[in-house]
Protein backbone atom coordinates (compact mmCIF):
# COMPACT_ATOMS: atom_id res chain seq x y z
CA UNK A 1 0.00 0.00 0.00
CA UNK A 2 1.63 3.27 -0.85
CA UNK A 3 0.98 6.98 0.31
CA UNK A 4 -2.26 7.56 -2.44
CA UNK A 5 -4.12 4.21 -0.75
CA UNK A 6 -3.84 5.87 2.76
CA UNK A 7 -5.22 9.33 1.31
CA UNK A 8 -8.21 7.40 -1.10
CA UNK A 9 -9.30 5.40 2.70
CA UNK A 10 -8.52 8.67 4.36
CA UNK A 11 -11.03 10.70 1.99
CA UNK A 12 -13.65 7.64 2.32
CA UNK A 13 -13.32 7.93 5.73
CA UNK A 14 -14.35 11.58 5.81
CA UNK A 15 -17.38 11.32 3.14
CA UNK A 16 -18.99 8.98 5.99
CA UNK A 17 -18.40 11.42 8.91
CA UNK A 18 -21.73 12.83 9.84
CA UNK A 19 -22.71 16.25 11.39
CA UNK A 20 -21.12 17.18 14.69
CA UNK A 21 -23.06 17.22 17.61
CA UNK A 22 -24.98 20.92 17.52
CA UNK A 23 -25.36 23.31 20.59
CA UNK A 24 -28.86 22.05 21.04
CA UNK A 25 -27.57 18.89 22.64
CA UNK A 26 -28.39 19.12 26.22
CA UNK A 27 -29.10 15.08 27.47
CA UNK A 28 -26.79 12.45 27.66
CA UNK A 29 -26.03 9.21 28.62
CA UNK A 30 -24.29 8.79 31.93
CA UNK A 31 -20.52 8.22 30.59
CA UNK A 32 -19.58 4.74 31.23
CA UNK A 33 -16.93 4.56 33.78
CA UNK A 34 -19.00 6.67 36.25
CA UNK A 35 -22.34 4.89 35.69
CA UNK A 36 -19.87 1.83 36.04
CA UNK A 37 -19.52 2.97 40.36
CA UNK A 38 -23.22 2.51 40.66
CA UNK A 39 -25.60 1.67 37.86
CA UNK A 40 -28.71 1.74 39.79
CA UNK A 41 -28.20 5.45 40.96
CA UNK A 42 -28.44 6.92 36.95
CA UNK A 43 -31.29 4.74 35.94
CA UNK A 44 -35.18 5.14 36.67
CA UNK A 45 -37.06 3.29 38.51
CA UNK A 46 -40.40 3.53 38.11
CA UNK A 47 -41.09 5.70 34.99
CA UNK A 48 -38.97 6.42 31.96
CA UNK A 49 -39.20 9.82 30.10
CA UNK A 50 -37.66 10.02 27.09
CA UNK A 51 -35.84 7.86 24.39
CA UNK A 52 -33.15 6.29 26.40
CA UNK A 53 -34.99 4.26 29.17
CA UNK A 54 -38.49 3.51 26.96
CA UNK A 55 -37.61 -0.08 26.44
CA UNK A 56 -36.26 -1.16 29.77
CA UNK A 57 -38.92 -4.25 30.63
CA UNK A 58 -38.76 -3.32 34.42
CA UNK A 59 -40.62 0.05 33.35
CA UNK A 60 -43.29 -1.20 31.22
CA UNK A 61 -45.51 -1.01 34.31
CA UNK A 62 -45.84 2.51 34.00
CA UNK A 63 -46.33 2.82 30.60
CA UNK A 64 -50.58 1.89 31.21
CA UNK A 65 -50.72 4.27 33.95
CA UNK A 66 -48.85 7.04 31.10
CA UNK A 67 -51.58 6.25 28.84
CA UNK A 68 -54.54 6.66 31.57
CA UNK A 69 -52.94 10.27 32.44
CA UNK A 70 -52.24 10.86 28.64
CA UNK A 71 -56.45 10.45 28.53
CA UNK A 72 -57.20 12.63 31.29
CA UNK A 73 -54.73 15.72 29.72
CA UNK A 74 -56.92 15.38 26.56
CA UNK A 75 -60.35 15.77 28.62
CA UNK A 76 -59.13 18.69 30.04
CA UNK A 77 -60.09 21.32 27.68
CA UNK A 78 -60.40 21.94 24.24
CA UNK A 79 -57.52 19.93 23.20
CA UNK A 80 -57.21 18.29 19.90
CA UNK A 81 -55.01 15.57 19.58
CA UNK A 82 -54.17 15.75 16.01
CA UNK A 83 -52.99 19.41 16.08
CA UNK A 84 -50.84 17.47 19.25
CA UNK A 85 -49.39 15.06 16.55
CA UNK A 86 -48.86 18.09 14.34
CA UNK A 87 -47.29 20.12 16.67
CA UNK A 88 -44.88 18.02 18.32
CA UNK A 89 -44.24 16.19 14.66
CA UNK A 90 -42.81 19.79 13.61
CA UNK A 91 -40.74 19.61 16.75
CA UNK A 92 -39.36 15.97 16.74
CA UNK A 93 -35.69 17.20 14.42
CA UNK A 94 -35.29 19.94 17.56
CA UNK A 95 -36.33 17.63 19.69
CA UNK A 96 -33.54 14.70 18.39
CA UNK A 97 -31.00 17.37 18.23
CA UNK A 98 -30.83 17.47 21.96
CA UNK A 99 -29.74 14.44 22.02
CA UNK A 100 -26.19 13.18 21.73
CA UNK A 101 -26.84 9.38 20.33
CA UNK A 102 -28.08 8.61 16.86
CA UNK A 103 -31.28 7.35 18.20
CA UNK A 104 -32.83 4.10 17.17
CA UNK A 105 -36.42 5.51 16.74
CA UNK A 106 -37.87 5.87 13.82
CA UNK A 107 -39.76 9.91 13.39
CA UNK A 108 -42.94 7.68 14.19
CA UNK A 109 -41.84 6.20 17.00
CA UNK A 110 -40.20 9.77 18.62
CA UNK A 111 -42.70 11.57 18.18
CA UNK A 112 -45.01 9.21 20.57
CA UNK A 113 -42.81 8.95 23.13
CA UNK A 114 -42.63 12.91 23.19
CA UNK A 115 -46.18 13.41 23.13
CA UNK A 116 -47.24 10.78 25.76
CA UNK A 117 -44.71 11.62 28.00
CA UNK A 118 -44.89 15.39 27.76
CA UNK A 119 -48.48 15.10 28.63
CA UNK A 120 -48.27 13.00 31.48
CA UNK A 121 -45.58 15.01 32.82
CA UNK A 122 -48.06 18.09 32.43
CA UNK A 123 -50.87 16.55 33.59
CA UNK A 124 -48.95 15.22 37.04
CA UNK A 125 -47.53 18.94 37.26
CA UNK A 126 -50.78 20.79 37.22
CA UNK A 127 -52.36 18.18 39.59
CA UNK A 128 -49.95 18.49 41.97
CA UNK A 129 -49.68 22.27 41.39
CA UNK A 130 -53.81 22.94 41.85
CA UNK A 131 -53.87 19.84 44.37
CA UNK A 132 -56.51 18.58 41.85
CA UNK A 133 -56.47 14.58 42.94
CA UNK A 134 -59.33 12.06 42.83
CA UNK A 135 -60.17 8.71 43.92
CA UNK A 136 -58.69 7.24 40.59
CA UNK A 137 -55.37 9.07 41.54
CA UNK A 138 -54.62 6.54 44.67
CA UNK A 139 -52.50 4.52 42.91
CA UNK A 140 -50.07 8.08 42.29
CA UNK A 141 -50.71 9.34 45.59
CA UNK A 142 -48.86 6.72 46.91
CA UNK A 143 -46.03 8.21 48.94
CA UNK A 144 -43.08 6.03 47.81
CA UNK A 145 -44.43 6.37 44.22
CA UNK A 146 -44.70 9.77 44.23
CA UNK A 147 -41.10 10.16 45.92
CA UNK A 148 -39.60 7.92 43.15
CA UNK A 149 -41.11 9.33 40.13
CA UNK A 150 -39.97 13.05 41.40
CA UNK A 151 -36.09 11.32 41.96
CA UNK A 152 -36.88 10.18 38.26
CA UNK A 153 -37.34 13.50 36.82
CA UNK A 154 -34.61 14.54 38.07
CA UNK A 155 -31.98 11.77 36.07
CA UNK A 156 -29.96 12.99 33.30
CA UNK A 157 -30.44 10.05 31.37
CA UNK A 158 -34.69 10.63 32.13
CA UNK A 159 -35.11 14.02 30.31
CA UNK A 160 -37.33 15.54 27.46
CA UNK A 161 -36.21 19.54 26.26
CA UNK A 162 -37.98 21.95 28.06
CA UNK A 163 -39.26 23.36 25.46
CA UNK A 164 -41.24 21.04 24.27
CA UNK A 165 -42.41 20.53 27.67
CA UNK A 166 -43.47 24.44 27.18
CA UNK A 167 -44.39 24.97 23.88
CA UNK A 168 -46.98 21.70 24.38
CA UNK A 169 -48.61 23.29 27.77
CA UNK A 170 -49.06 26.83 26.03
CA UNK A 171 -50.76 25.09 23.39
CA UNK A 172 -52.67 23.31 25.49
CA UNK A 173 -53.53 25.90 28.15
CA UNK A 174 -52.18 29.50 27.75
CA UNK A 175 -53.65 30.15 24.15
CA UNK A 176 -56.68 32.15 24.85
CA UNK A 177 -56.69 31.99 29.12
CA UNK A 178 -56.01 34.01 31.31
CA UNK A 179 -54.76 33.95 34.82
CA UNK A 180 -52.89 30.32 33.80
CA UNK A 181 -49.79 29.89 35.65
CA UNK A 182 -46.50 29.78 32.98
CA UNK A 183 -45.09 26.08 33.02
CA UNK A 184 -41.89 27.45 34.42
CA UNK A 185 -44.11 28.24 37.63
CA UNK A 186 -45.70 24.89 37.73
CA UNK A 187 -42.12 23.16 37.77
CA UNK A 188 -40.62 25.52 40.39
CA UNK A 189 -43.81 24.45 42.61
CA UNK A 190 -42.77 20.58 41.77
CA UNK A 191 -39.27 21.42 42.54
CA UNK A 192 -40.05 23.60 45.37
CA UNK A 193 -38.22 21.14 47.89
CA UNK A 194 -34.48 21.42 46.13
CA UNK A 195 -34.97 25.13 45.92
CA UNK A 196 -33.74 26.27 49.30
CA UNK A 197 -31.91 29.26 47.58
CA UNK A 198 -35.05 30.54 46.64
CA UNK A 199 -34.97 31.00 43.40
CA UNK A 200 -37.51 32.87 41.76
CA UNK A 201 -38.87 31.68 38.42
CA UNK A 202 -38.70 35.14 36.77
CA UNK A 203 -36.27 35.38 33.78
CA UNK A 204 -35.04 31.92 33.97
CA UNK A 205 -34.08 29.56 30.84
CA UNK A 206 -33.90 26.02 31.72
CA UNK A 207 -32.78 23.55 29.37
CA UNK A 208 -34.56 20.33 31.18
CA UNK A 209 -35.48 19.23 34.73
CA UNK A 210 -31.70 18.12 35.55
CA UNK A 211 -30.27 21.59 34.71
CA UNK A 212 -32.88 23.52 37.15
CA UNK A 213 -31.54 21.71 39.88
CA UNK A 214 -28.20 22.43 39.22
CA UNK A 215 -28.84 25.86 38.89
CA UNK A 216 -30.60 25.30 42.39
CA UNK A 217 -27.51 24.51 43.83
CA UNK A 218 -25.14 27.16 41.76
CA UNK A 219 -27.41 29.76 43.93
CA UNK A 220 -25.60 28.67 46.80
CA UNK A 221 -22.84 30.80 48.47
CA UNK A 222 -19.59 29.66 46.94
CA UNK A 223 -16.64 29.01 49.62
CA UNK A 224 -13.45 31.03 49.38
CA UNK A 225 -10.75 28.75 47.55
CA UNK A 226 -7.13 28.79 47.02
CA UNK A 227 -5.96 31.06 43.77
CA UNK A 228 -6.29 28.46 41.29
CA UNK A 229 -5.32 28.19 37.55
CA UNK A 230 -7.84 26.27 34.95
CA UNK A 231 -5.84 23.75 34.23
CA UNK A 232 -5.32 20.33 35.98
CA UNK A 233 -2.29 18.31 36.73
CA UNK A 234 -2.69 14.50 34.71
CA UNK A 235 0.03 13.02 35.48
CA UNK A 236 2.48 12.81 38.42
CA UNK A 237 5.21 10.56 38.98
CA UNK A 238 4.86 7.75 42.35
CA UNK A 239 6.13 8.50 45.38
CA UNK A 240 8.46 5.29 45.76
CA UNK A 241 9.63 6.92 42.10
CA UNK A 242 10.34 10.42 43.42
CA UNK A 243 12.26 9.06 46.47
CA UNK A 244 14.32 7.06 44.15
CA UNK A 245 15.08 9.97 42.48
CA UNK A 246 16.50 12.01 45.33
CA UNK A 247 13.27 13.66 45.83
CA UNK A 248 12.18 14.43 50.09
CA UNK A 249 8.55 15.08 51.48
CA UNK A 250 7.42 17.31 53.82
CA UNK A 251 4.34 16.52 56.05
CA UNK A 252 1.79 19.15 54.01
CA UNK A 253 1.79 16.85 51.22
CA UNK A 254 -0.31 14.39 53.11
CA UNK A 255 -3.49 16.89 53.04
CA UNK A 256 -4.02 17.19 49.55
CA UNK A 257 -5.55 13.72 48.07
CA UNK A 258 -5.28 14.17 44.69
CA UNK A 259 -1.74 14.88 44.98
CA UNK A 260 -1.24 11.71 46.49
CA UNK A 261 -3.51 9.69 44.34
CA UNK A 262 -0.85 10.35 41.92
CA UNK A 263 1.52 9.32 44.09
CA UNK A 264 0.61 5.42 45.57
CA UNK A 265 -0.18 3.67 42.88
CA UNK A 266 1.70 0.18 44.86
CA UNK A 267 2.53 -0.49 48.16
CA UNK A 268 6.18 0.37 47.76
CA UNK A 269 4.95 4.06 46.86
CA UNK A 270 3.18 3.55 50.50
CA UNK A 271 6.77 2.52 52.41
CA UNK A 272 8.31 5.50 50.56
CA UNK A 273 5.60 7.79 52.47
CA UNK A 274 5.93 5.92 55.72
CA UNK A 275 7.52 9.25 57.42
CA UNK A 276 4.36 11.50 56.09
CA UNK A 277 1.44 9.35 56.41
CA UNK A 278 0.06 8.16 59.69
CA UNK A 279 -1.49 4.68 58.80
CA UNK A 280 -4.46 3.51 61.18
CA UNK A 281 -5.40 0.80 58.87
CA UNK A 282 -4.41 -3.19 59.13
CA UNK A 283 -1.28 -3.53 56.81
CA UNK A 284 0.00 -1.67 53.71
CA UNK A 285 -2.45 -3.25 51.12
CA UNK A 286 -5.00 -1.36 52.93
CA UNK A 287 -3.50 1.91 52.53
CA UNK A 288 -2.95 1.65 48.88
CA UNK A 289 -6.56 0.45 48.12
CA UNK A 290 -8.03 3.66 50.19
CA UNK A 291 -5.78 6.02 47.88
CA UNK A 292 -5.61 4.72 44.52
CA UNK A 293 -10.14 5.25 44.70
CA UNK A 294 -9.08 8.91 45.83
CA UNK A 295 -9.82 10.23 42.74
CA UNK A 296 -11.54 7.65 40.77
CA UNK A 297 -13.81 9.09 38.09
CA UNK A 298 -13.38 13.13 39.59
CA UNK A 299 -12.90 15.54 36.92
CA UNK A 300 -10.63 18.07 38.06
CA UNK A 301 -10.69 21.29 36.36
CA UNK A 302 -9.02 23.93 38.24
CA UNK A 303 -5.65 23.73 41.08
CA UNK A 304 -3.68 25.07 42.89
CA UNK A 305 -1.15 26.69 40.96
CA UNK A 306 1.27 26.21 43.69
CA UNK A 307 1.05 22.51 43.19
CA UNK A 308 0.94 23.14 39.45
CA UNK A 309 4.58 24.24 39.69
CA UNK A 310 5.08 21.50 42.10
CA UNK A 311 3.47 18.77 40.08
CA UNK A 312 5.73 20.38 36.29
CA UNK A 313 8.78 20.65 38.76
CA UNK A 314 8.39 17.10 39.88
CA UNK A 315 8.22 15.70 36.07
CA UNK A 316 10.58 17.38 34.89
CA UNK A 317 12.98 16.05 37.49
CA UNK A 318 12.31 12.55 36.82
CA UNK A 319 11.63 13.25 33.19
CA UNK A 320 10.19 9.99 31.36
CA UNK A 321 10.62 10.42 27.71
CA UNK A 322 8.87 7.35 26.05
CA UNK A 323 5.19 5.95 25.94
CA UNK A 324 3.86 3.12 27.15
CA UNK A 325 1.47 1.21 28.39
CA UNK A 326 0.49 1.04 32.40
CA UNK A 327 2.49 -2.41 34.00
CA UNK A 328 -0.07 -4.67 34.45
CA UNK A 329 0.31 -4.76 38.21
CA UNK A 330 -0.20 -1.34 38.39
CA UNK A 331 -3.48 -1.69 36.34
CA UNK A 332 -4.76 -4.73 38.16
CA UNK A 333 -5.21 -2.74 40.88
CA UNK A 334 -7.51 -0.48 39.15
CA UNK A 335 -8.24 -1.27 36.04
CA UNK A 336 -10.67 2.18 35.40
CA UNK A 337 -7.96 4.37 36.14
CA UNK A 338 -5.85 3.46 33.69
CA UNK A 339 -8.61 3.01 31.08
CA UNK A 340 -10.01 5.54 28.76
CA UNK A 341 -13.30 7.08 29.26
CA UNK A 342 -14.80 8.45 25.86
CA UNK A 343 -11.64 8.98 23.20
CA UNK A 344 -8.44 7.36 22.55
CA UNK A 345 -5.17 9.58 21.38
CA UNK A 346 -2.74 6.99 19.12
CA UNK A 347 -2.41 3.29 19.11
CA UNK A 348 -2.69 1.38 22.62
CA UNK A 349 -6.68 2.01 22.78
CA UNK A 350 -7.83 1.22 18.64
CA UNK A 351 -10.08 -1.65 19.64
CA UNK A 352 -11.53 -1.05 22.53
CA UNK A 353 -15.20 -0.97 21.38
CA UNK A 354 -16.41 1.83 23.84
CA UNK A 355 -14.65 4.31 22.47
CA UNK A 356 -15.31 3.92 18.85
CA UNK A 357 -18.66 6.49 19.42
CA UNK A 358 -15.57 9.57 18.98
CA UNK A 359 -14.10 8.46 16.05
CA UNK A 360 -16.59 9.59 14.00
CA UNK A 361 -16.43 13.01 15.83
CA UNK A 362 -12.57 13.14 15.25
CA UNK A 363 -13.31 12.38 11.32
CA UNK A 364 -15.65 15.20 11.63
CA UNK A 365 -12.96 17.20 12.73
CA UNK A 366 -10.65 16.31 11.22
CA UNK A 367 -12.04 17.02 8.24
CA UNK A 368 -12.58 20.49 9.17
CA UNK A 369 -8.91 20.99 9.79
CA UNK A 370 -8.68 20.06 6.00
CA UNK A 371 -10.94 22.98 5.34
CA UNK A 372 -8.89 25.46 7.78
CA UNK A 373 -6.70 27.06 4.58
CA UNK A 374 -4.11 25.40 2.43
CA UNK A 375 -4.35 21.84 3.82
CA UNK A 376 -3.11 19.52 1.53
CA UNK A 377 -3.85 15.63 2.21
CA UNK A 378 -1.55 14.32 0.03
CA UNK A 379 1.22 16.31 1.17
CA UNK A 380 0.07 15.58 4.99
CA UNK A 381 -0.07 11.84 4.75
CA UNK A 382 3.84 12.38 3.13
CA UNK A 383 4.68 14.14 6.04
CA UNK A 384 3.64 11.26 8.71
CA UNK A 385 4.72 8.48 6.06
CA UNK A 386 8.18 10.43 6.81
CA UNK A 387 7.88 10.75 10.65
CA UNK A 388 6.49 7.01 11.31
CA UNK A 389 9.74 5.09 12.17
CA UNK A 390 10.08 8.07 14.83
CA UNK A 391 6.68 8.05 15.69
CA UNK A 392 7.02 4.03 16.39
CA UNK A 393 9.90 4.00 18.22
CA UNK A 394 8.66 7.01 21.07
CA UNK A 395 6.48 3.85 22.47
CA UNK A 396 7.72 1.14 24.52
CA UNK A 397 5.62 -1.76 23.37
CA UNK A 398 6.03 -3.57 19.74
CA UNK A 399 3.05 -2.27 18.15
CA UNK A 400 0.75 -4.59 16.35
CA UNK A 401 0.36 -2.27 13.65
CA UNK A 402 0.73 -1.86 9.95
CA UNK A 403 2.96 1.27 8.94
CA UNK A 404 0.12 1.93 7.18
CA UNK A 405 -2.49 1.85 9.96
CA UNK A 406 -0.25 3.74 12.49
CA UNK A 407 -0.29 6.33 9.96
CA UNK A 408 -3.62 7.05 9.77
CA UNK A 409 -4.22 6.90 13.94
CA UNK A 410 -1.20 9.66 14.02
CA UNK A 411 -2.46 11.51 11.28
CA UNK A 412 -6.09 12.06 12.14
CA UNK A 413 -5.76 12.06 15.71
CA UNK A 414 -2.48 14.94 15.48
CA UNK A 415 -4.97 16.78 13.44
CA UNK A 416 -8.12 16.34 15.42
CA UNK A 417 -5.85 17.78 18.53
CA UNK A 418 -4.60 20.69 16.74
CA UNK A 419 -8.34 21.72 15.50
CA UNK A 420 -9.76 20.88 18.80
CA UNK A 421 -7.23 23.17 20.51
């Protein structure tokens, strides 16, 4: 295979990369290696709203009990349920959009779920908002039920757009009334227990029921913090490597754990500590375990820039200058930690089948970079067919890849960086 093969896949490659995800995408999926810590604490439990829980058997209960609500919003007025189908079938590509999956529905099949579940979520909101409940309600009024459907509206993975949410009660209600409470009102009064800020309903844009929450809880007084830089340290060399290196702690370390997360990875990197770290626990496997979950799936966005320095300073002393992959009694002691989330950058991470949702992203990107100016493919794929012995020998492992494949990993994942930054 010579350098035109690589640019002919290359450009079929990019003719199959689809349209990036837009700014109306609002509601994902839990990413993996969080929802991995507790599955049962991102999923619903007794109602699913939405396309990504509407086939899970162990909700199917509900779905009558949607229906017999879906009924009662149609009796309440003058509402016509084919302008309904219209309306929210004139929605439904707005709708998808704020979603971050290509979803397996059909424009049929989305639309249904939006209208049935919009409704019912209207219908339980004004209920609860006018205290309107009657004997055919019991089975709702139930207090665990109730309890679990509002934790339920509240899941990421559990949400519809607000706007539909809106735009289907004005339709339904506002048009022609007066003295009708705005929907915005109606889910503050649902909501009313996570409010304790206070928050008033005026002037606020909510994207779904997840991001009202949160915006609860940004009202709340934000502590003073250390000067910190937006930036975060990813890597940090052991402290069993450090003291081999000449390198001597002071005590202060010991109060910052994500400093020494980095730092015991084994229980050697524990001995090397044994004058900074007061250990209560049974034996040394003990204290490893404790630190190396520290930090398990925390995203850390902003430090101190003291330790910044530190951290850089601490590198650079012990200065590692090849790649390669984590020993595997490192990683058997936690395998997430060492495992990519949602993207891999060159070669050790190709197969793995959980990340292959972001290649078509990086194509996408990639392909833009193409479009920045005077981008040349040809020349490009030259370029890397040039650096690839270099390129090959920076990593530690033999590499079970063609010159040819390695060259199309560095290629469009150097340029997806490089347009990304």
């Amino acid at each position: 295979m010579n350098y035109k093969d690589v640019v002919n896949d290359i450009k079929g490659m990019l003719e199959r990369a689809k349209s990036p995800i837009t700014g109306d995408c609002c509601i994902y999926r839990v990413p993996f290696g969080i929802r991995l810590l507790n599955q049962d604490a991102y999923t619903p439990k007794v109602v699913s709203i939405g396309p990504f829980h509407h086939h899970n058997p162990r909700l199917q209960n509900m779905e009558r009990h949607k229906l017999i609500y879906f009924n009662k919003f149609l009796e309440l007025g003058d509402i016509n349920l084919e302008s309904l189908v219209i309306h929210v079938e004139e929605a439904e590509p707005n709708v998808r959009r704020s979603y971050p999956d290509n979803l397996d529905l059909t424009e049929e099949e989305l639309v249904k779920i939006i209208l049935v579940d919009s409704c019912i979520i209207i219908e339980l909101f004004w209920r609860f908002y006018y205290n309107e409940w009657s004997e055919g309600d019991a089975f709702l009024l139930k207090h665990w039920l109730t309890a679990k459907i509002r934790l339920d509206l509240l899941l990421i993975e559990n949400q519809l757009p607000f706007f539909v949410l809106e735009s289907l009660y004005n339709r339904a209600f506002i048009s022609g009334s007066v003295n009708i409470p705005s929907f915005l009102v109606l889910t503050f009064d649902y909501f009313a227990y996570y409010n304790s800020c206070n928050l008033a309903s005026y002037n606020i844009i909510i994207r779904h029921f997840t991001n009202l929450i949160r915006m609860f809880h940004l009202q709340q007084p934000i502590e003073r913090r250390p000067p910190s830089r937006e930036e975060s340290v990813v890597h940090l060399h052991s402290a069993s490597g450090l003291v081999e290196a000449g390198v001597r702690f002071k005590s202060y370390i010991a109060d910052y754990v994500a400093i020494l997360d980095f730092h015991i990875n084994t229980n050697r990197d524990v001995d090397a500590l044994n004058d900074v770290l007061v250990n209560r626990l049974v034996d040394t496997d003990s204290v490893t375990n404790v630190y190396n979950g520290l930090w398990k799936n925390i995203t850390h966005l902003n430090f101190s820039s003291h330790y910044i320095h530190l951290c850089l300073y601490l590198n650079a002393f012990c200065s590692l200058c090849v790649l390669c992959a984590v020993p595997f009694d490192i990683r058997l002691l936690n395998q997430d930690a060492y495992t990519l989330k949602d993207i891999f950058i060159g070669p050790f991470h190709q197969h793995n089948p959980r990340l292959q949702n972001m290649e078509r992203h990086k194509l996408i990107y990639f392909k833009k970079f193409l479009e920045l100016g005077d981008v040349n493919l040809e020349s490009l794929v030259i370029h890397v067919e040039e650096a690839e012995p270099n390129l090959r020998r920076s990593y530690a492992d033999t590499l079970d890849l063609t010159k040819e494949e390695l060259e199309k990993i560095i290629l469009v994942d150097s340029c997806f960086i490089i347009e990304f930054f």
